[in-house]
C-alpha atoms as a PDB file:
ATOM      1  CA  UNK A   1     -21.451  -0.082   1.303  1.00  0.00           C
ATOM      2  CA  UNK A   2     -18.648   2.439   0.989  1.00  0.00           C
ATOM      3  CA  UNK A   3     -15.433   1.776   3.248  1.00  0.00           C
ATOM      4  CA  UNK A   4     -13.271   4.925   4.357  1.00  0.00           C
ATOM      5  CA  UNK A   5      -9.632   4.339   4.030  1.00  0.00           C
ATOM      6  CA  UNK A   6      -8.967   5.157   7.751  1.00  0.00           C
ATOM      7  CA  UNK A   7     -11.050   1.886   8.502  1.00  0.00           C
ATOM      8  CA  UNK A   8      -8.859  -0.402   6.507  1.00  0.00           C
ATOM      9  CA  UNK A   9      -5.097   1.046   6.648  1.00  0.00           C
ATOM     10  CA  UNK A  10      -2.498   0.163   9.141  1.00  0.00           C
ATOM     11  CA  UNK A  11      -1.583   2.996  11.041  1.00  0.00           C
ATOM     12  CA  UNK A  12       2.076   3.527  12.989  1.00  0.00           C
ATOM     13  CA  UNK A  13       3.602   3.188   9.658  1.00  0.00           C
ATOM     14  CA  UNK A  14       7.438   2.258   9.956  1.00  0.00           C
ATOM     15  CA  UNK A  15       9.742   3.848   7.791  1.00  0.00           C
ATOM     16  CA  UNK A  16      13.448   3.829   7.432  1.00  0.00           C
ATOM     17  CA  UNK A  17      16.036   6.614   6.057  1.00  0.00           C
ATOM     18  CA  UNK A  18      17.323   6.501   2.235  1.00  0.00           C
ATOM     19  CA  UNK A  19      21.181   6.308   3.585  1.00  0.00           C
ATOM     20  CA  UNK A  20      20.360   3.258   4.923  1.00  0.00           C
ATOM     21  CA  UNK A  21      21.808  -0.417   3.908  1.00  0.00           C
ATOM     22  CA  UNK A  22      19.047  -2.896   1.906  1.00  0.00           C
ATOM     23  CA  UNK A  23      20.198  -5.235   4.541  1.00  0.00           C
ATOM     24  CA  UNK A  24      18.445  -3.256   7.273  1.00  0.00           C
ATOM     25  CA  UNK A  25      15.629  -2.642   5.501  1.00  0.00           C
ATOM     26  CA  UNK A  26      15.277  -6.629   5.106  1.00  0.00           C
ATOM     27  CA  UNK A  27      15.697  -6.899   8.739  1.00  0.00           C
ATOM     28  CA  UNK A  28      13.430  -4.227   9.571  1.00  0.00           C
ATOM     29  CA  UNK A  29      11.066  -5.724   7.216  1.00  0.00           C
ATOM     30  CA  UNK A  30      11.371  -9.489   8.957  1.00  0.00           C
ATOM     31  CA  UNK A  31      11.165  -8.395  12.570  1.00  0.00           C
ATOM     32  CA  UNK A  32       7.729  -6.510  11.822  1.00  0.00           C
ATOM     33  CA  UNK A  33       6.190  -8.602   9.364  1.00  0.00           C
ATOM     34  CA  UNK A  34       5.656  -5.924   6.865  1.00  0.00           C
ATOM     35  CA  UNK A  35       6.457  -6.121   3.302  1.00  0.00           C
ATOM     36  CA  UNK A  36       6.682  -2.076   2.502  1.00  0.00           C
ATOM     37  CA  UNK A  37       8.724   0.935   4.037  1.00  0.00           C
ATOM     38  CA  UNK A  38       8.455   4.181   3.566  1.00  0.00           C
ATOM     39  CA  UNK A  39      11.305   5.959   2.556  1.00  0.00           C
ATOM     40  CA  UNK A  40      12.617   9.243   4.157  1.00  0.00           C
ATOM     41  CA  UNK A  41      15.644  11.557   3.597  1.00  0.00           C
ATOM     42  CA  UNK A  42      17.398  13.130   6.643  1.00  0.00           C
ATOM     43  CA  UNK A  43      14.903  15.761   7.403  1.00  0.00           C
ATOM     44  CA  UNK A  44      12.116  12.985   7.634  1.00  0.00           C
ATOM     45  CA  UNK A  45      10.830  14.106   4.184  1.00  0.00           C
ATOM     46  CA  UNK A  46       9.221  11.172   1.875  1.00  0.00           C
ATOM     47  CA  UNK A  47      11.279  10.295  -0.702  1.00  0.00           C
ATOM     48  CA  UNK A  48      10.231   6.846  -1.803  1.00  0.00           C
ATOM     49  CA  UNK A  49       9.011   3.298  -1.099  1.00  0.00           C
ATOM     50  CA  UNK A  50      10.284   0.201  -0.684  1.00  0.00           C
ATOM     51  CA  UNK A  51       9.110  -3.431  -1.237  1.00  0.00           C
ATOM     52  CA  UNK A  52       9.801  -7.081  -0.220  1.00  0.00           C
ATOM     53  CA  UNK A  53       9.786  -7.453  -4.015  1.00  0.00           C
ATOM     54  CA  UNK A  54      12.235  -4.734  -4.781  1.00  0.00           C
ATOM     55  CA  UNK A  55      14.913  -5.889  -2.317  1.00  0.00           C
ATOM     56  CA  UNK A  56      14.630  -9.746  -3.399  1.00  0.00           C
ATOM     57  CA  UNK A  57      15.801  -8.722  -6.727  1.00  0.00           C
ATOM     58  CA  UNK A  58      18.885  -7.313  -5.388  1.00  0.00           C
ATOM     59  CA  UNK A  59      21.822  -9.407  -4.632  1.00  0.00           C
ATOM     60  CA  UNK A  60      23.927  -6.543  -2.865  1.00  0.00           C
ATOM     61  CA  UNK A  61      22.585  -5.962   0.025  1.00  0.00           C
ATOM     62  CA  UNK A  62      25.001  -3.591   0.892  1.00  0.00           C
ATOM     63  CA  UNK A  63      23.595  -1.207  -1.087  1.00  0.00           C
ATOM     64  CA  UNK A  64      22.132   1.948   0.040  1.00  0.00           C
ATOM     65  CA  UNK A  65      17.965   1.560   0.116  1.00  0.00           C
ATOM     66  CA  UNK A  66      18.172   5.227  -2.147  1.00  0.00           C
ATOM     67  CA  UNK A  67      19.441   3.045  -4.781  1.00  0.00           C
ATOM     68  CA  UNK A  68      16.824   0.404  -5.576  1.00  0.00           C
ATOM     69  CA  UNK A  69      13.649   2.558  -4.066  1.00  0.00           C
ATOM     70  CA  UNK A  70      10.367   3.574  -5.762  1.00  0.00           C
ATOM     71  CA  UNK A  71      10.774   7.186  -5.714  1.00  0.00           C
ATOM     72  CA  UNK A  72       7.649   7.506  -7.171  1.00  0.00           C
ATOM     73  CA  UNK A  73       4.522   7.334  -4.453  1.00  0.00           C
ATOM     74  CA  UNK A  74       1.276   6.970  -4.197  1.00  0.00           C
ATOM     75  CA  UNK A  75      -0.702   8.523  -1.739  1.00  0.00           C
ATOM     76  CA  UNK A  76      -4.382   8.751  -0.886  1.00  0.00           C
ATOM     77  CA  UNK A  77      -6.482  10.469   1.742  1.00  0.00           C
ATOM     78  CA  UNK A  78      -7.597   9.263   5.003  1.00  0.00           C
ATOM     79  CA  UNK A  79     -11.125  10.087   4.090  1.00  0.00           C
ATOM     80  CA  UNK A  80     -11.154   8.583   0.849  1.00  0.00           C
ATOM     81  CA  UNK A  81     -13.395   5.674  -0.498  1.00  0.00           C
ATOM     82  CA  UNK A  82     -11.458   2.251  -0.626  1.00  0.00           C
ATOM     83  CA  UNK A  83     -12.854   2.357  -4.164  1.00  0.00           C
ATOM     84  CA  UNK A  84     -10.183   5.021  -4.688  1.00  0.00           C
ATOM     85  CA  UNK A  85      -7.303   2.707  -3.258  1.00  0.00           C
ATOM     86  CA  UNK A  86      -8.231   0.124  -5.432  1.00  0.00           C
ATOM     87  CA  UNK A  87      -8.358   2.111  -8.782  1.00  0.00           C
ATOM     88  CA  UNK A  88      -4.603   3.807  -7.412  1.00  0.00           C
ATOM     89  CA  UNK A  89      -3.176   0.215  -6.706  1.00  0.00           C
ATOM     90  CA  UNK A  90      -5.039  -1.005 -10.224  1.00  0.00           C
ATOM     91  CA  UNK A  91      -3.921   1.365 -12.147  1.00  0.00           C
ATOM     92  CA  UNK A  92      -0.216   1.890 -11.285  1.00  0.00           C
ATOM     93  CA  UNK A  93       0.006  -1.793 -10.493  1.00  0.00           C
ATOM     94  CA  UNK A  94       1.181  -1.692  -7.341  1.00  0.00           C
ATOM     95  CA  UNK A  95       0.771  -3.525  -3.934  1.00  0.00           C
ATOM     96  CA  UNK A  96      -0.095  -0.045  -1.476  1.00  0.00           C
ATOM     97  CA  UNK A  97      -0.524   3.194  -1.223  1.00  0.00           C
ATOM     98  CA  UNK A  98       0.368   6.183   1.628  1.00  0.00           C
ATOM     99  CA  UNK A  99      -2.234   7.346   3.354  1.00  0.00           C
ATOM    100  CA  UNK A 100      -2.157  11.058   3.762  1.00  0.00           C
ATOM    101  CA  UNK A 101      -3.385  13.774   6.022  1.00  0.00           C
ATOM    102  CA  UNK A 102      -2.936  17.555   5.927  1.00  0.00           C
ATOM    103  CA  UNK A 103       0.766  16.986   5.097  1.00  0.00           C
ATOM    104  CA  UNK A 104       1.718  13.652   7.220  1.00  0.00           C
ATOM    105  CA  UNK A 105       1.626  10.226   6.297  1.00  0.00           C
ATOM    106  CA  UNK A 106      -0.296   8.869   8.548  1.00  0.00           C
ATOM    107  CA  UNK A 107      -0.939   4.715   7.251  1.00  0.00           C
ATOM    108  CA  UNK A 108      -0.585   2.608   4.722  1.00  0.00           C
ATOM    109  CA  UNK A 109      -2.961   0.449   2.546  1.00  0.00           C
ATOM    110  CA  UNK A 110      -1.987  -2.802   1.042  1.00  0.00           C
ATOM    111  CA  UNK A 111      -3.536  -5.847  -0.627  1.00  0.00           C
ATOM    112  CA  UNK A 112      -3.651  -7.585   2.479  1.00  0.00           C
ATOM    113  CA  UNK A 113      -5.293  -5.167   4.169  1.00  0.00           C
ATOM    114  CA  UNK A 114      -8.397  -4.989   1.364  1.00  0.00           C
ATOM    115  CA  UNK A 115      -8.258  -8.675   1.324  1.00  0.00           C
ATOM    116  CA  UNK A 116      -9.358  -8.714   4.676  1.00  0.00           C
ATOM    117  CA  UNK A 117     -11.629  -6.179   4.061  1.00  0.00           C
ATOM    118  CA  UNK A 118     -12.873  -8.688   1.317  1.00  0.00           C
ATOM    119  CA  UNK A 119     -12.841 -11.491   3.936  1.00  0.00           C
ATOM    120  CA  UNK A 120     -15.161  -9.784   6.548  1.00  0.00           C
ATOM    121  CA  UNK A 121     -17.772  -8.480   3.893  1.00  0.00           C
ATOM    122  CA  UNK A 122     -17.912 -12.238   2.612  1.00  0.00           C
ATOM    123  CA  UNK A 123     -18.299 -13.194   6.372  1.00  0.00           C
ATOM    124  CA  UNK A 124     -20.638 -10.734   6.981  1.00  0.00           C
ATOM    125  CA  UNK A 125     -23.401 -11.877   4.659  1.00  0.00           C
ATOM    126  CA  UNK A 126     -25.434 -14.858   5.474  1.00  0.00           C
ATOM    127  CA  UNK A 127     -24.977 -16.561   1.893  1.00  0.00           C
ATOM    128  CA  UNK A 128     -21.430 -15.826   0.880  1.00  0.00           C
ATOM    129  CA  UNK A 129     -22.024 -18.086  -2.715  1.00  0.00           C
ATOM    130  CA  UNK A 130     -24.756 -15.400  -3.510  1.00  0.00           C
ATOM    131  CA  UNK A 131     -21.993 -12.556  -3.655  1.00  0.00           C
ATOM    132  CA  UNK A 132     -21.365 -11.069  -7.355  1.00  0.00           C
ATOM    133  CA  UNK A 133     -18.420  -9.111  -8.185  1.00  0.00           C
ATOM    134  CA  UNK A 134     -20.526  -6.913  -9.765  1.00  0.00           C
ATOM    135  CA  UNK A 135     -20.939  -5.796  -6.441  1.00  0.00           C
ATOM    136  CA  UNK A 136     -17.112  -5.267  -5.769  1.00  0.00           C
ATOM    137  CA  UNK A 137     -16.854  -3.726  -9.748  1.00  0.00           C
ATOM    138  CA  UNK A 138     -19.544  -1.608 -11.432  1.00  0.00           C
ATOM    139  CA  UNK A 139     -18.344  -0.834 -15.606  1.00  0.00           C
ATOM    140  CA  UNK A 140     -17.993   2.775 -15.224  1.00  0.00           C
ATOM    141  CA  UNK A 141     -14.992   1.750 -12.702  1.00  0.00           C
ATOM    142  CA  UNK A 142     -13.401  -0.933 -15.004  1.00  0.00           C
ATOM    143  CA  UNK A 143     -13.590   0.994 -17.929  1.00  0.00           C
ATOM    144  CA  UNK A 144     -11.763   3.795 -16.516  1.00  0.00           C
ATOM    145  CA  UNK A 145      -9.079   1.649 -15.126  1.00  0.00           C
ATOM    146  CA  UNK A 146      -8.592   0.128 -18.765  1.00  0.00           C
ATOM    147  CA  UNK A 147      -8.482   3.299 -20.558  1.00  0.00           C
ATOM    148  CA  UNK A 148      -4.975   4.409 -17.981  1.00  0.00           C
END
């Protein structure tokens, strides 16, 4: 079975300018359950990304978000395979990835969102101990991830 990205992402990403406090960030973060922004500058241009995990290192919240952000992001096409998302997050080590098309970012993938990918597939077959991960994982894919 091969998954699209636009079936798994969360669209109506949220993001939050690089001027801004860590504080609000935090907030922003709380109020909408998410645990990564999107970072943009003052003409709405990507810049960087945020985690839950980079903001409880800092003790300062008072700090400006351009500071303590990931300026380096990862970003994958609507129409790619969630295979593809995978190897991105694998590789790099990291929790999402920006989900681009033409030039705007138009969702986000994140573990959560392939774990519950994960969780329907399991509930979608009628003997869930019967699954192998060589299903999930073929060496080719593996291999290619160790060798990065």
């Amino acid at each position: 079975m091969n998954y699209s990205i636009g079936t798994v992402m969360t669209a109506n990403v949220i993001s939050i300018s690089e001027d801004r406090d860590i504080h609000m960030a935090e907030s922003l973060m709380k109020v909408n359950n998410i645990r990564h922004l999107p970072i943009v500058n003052s003409n709405h241009e990507l810049t960087g990304i945020l985690s839950a995990r980079d903001i409880a290192k800092v003790k300062d919240k008072d700090k400006r978000i351009k500071s303590i952000m990931t300026s380096s992001v990862q970003i994958v096409k609507m129409t790619d395979d969630v295979k593809h998302a995978i190897e991105v997050m694998l590789k790099n080590k990291i929790c999402s990835v920006l989900v681009g098309q033409n030039e705007d970012i138009v969702g986000i993938v994140t573990t959560d969102d392939l774990l519950r990918l994960l969780a329907r597939i399991i509930e979608n077959r009628e003997n869930p101990e019967n699954i192998s991960m060589s299903s999930f994982f073929d060496e080719s894919w593996s291999s290619r991830l160790s060798e990065g």
